[in-house]
C-alpha atoms as a PDB file:
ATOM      1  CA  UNK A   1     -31.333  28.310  33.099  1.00  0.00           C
ATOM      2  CA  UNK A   2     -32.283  24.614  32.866  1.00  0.00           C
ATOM      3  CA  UNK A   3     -34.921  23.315  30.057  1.00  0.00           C
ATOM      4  CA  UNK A   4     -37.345  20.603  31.545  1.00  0.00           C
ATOM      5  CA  UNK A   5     -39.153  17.570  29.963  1.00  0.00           C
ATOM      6  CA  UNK A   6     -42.089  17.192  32.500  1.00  0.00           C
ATOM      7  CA  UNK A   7     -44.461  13.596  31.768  1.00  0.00           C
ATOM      8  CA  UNK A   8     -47.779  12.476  34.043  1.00  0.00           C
ATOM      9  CA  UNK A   9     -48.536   8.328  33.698  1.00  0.00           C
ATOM     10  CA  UNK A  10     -51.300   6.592  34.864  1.00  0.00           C
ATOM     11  CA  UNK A  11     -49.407   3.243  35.828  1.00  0.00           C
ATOM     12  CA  UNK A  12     -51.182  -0.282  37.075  1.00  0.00           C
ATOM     13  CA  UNK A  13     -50.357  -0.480  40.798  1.00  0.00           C
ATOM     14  CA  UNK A  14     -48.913  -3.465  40.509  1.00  0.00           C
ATOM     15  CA  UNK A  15     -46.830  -2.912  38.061  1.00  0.00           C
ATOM     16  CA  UNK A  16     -44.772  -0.467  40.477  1.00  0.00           C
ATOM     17  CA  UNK A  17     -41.426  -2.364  40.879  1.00  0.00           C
ATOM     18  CA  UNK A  18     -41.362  -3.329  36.743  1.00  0.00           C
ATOM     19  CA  UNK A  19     -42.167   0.880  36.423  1.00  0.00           C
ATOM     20  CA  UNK A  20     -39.471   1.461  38.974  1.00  0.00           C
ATOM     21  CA  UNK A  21     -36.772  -1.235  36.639  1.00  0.00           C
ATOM     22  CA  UNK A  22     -38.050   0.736  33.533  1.00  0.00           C
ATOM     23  CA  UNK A  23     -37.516   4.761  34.591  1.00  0.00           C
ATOM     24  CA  UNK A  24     -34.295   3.596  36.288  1.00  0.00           C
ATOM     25  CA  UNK A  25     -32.562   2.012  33.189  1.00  0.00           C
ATOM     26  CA  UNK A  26     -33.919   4.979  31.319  1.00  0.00           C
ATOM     27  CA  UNK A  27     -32.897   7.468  33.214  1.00  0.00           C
ATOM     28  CA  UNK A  28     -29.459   6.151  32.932  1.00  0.00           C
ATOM     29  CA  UNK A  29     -29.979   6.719  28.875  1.00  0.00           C
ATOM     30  CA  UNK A  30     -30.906   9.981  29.802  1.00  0.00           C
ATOM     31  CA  UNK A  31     -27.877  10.952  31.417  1.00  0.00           C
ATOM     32  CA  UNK A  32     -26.132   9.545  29.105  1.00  0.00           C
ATOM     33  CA  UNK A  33     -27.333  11.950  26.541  1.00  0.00           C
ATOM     34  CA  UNK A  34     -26.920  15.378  28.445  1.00  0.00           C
ATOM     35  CA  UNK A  35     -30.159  15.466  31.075  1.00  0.00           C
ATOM     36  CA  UNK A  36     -28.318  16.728  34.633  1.00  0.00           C
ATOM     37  CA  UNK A  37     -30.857  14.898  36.836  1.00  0.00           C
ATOM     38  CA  UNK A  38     -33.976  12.976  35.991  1.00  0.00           C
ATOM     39  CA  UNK A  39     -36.576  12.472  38.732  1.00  0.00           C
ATOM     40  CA  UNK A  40     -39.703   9.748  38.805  1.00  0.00           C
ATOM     41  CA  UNK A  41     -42.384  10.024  41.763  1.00  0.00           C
ATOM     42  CA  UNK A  42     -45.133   7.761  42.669  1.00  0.00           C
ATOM     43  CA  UNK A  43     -48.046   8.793  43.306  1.00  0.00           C
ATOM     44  CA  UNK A  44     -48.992   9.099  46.838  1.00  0.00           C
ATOM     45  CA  UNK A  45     -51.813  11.774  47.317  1.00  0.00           C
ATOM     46  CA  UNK A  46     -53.491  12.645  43.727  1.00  0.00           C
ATOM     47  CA  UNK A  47     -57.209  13.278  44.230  1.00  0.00           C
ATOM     48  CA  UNK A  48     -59.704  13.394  41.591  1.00  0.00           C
ATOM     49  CA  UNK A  49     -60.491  16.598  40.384  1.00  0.00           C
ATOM     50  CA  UNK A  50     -64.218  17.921  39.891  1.00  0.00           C
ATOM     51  CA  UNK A  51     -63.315  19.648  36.126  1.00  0.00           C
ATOM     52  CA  UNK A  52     -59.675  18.615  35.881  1.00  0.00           C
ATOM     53  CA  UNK A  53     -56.840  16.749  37.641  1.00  0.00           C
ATOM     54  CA  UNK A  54     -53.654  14.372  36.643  1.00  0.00           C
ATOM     55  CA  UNK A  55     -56.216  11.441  37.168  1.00  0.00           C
ATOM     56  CA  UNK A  56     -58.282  12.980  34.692  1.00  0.00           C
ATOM     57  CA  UNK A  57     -56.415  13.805  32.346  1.00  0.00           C
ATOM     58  CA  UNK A  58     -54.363  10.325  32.220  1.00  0.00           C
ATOM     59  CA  UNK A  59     -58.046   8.525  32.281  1.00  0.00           C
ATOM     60  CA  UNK A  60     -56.747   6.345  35.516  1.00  0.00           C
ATOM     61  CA  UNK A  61     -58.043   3.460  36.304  1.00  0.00           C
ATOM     62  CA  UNK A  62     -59.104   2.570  39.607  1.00  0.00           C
ATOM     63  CA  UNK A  63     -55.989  -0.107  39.394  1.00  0.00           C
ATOM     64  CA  UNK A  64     -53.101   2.650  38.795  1.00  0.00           C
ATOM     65  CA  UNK A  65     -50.924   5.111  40.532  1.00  0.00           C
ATOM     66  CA  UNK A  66     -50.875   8.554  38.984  1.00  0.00           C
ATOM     67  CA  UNK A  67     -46.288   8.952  38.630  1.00  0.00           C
ATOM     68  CA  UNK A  68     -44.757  12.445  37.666  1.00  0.00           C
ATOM     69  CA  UNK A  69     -41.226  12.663  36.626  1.00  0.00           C
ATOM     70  CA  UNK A  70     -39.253  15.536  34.832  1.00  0.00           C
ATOM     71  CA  UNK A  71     -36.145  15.510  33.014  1.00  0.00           C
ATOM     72  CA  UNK A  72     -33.585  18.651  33.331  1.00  0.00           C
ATOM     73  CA  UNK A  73     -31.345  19.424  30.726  1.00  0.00           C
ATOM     74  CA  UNK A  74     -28.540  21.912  30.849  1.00  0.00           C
ATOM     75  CA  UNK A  75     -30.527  24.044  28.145  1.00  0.00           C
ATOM     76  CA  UNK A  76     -33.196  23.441  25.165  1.00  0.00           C
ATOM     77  CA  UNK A  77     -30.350  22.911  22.509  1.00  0.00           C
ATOM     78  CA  UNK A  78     -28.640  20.306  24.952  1.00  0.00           C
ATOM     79  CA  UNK A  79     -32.338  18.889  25.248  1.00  0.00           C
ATOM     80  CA  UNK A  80     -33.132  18.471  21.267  1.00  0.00           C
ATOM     81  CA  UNK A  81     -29.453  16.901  20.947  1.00  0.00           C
ATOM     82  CA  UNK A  82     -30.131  14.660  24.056  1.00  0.00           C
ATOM     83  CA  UNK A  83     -33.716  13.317  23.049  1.00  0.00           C
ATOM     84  CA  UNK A  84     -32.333  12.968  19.559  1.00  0.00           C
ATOM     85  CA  UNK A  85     -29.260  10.586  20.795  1.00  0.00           C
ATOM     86  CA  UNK A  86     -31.980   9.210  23.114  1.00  0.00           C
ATOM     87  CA  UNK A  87     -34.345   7.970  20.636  1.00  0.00           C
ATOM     88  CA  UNK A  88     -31.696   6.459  18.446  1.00  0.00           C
ATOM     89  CA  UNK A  89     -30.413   5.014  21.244  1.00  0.00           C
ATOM     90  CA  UNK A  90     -30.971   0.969  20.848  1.00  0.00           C
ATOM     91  CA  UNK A  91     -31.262   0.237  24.947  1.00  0.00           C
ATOM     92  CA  UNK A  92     -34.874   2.570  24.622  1.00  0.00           C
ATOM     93  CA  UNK A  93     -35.976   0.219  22.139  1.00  0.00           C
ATOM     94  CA  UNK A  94     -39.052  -1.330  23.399  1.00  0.00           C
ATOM     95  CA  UNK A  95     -37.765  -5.019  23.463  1.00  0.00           C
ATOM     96  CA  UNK A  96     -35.068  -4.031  25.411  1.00  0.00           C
ATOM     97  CA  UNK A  97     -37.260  -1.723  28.063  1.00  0.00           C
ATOM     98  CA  UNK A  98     -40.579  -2.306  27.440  1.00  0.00           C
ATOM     99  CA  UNK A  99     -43.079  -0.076  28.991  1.00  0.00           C
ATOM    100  CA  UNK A 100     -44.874  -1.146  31.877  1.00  0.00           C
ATOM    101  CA  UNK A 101     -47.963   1.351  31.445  1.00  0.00           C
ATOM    102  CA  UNK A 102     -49.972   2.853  28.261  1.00  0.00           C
ATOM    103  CA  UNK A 103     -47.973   4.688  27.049  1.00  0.00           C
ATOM    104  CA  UNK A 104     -50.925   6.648  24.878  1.00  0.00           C
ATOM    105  CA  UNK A 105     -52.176   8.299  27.888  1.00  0.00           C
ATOM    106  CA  UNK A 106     -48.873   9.271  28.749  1.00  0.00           C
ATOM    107  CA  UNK A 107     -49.203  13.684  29.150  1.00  0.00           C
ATOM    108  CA  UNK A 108     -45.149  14.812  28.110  1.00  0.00           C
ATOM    109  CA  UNK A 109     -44.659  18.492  27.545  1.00  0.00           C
ATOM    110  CA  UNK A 110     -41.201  20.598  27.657  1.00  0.00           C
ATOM    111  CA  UNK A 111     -40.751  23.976  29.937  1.00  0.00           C
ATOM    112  CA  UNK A 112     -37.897  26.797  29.871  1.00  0.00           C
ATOM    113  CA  UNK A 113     -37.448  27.778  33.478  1.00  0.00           C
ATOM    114  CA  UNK A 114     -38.921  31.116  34.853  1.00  0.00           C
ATOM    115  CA  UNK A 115     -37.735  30.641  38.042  1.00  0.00           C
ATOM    116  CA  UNK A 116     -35.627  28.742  40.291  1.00  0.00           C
ATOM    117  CA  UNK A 117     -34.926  29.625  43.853  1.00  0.00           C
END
């Protein structure tokens, strides 16, 4: 089964179309390196949570969008040889795509698939 790369940003609302530039060049990188599909939402109905929620745990701002994106790879060894390539990869060096959010309050983590209807 696939092996995911799953991220939650808190990105300035007006930054949308320079976020939208960045995750598209990216995700071409991406593919490059082995990930099948890559997939970047905006956030459209996020609410606050009372003891925890994605705005929470990014710290949003009242000036940003809460996006959620996820990266599938073919499997977790196709995944650690894909980020691997990615990262050395000069066109993900900031200069060349520099990110368009804060990047420390960026929430990553990676998931084996349980199930998939």
């Amino acid at each position: 089964m696939a092996y995911i790369d799953g991220f939650v940003a808190a990105v300035p609302t007006a930054n949308r179309e320079k976020y939208k530039a960045h995750v598209e060049y990216s995700a071409r990188v991406f593919k490059d390196h082995g990930a099948t599909k890559v997939v970047e939402c905006w956030g459209d109905d996020v609410p606050d949570g009372e003891i925890t929620s994605f705005p929470k745990a990014v710290q949003k701002k009242d000036d940003e969008t809460i996006c959620f994106s996820w990266i599938v790879w073919p499997s977790k060894e196709a995944r650690d040889a894909g980020m691997k390539k990615v990262f050395a990869d000069e066109r993900m060096n900031p200069e060349n795509n520099p990110m368009p959010f804060d990047g420390k309050r960026l929430i990553y983590g990676s998931f084996e698939t349980l199930v998939e209807l």
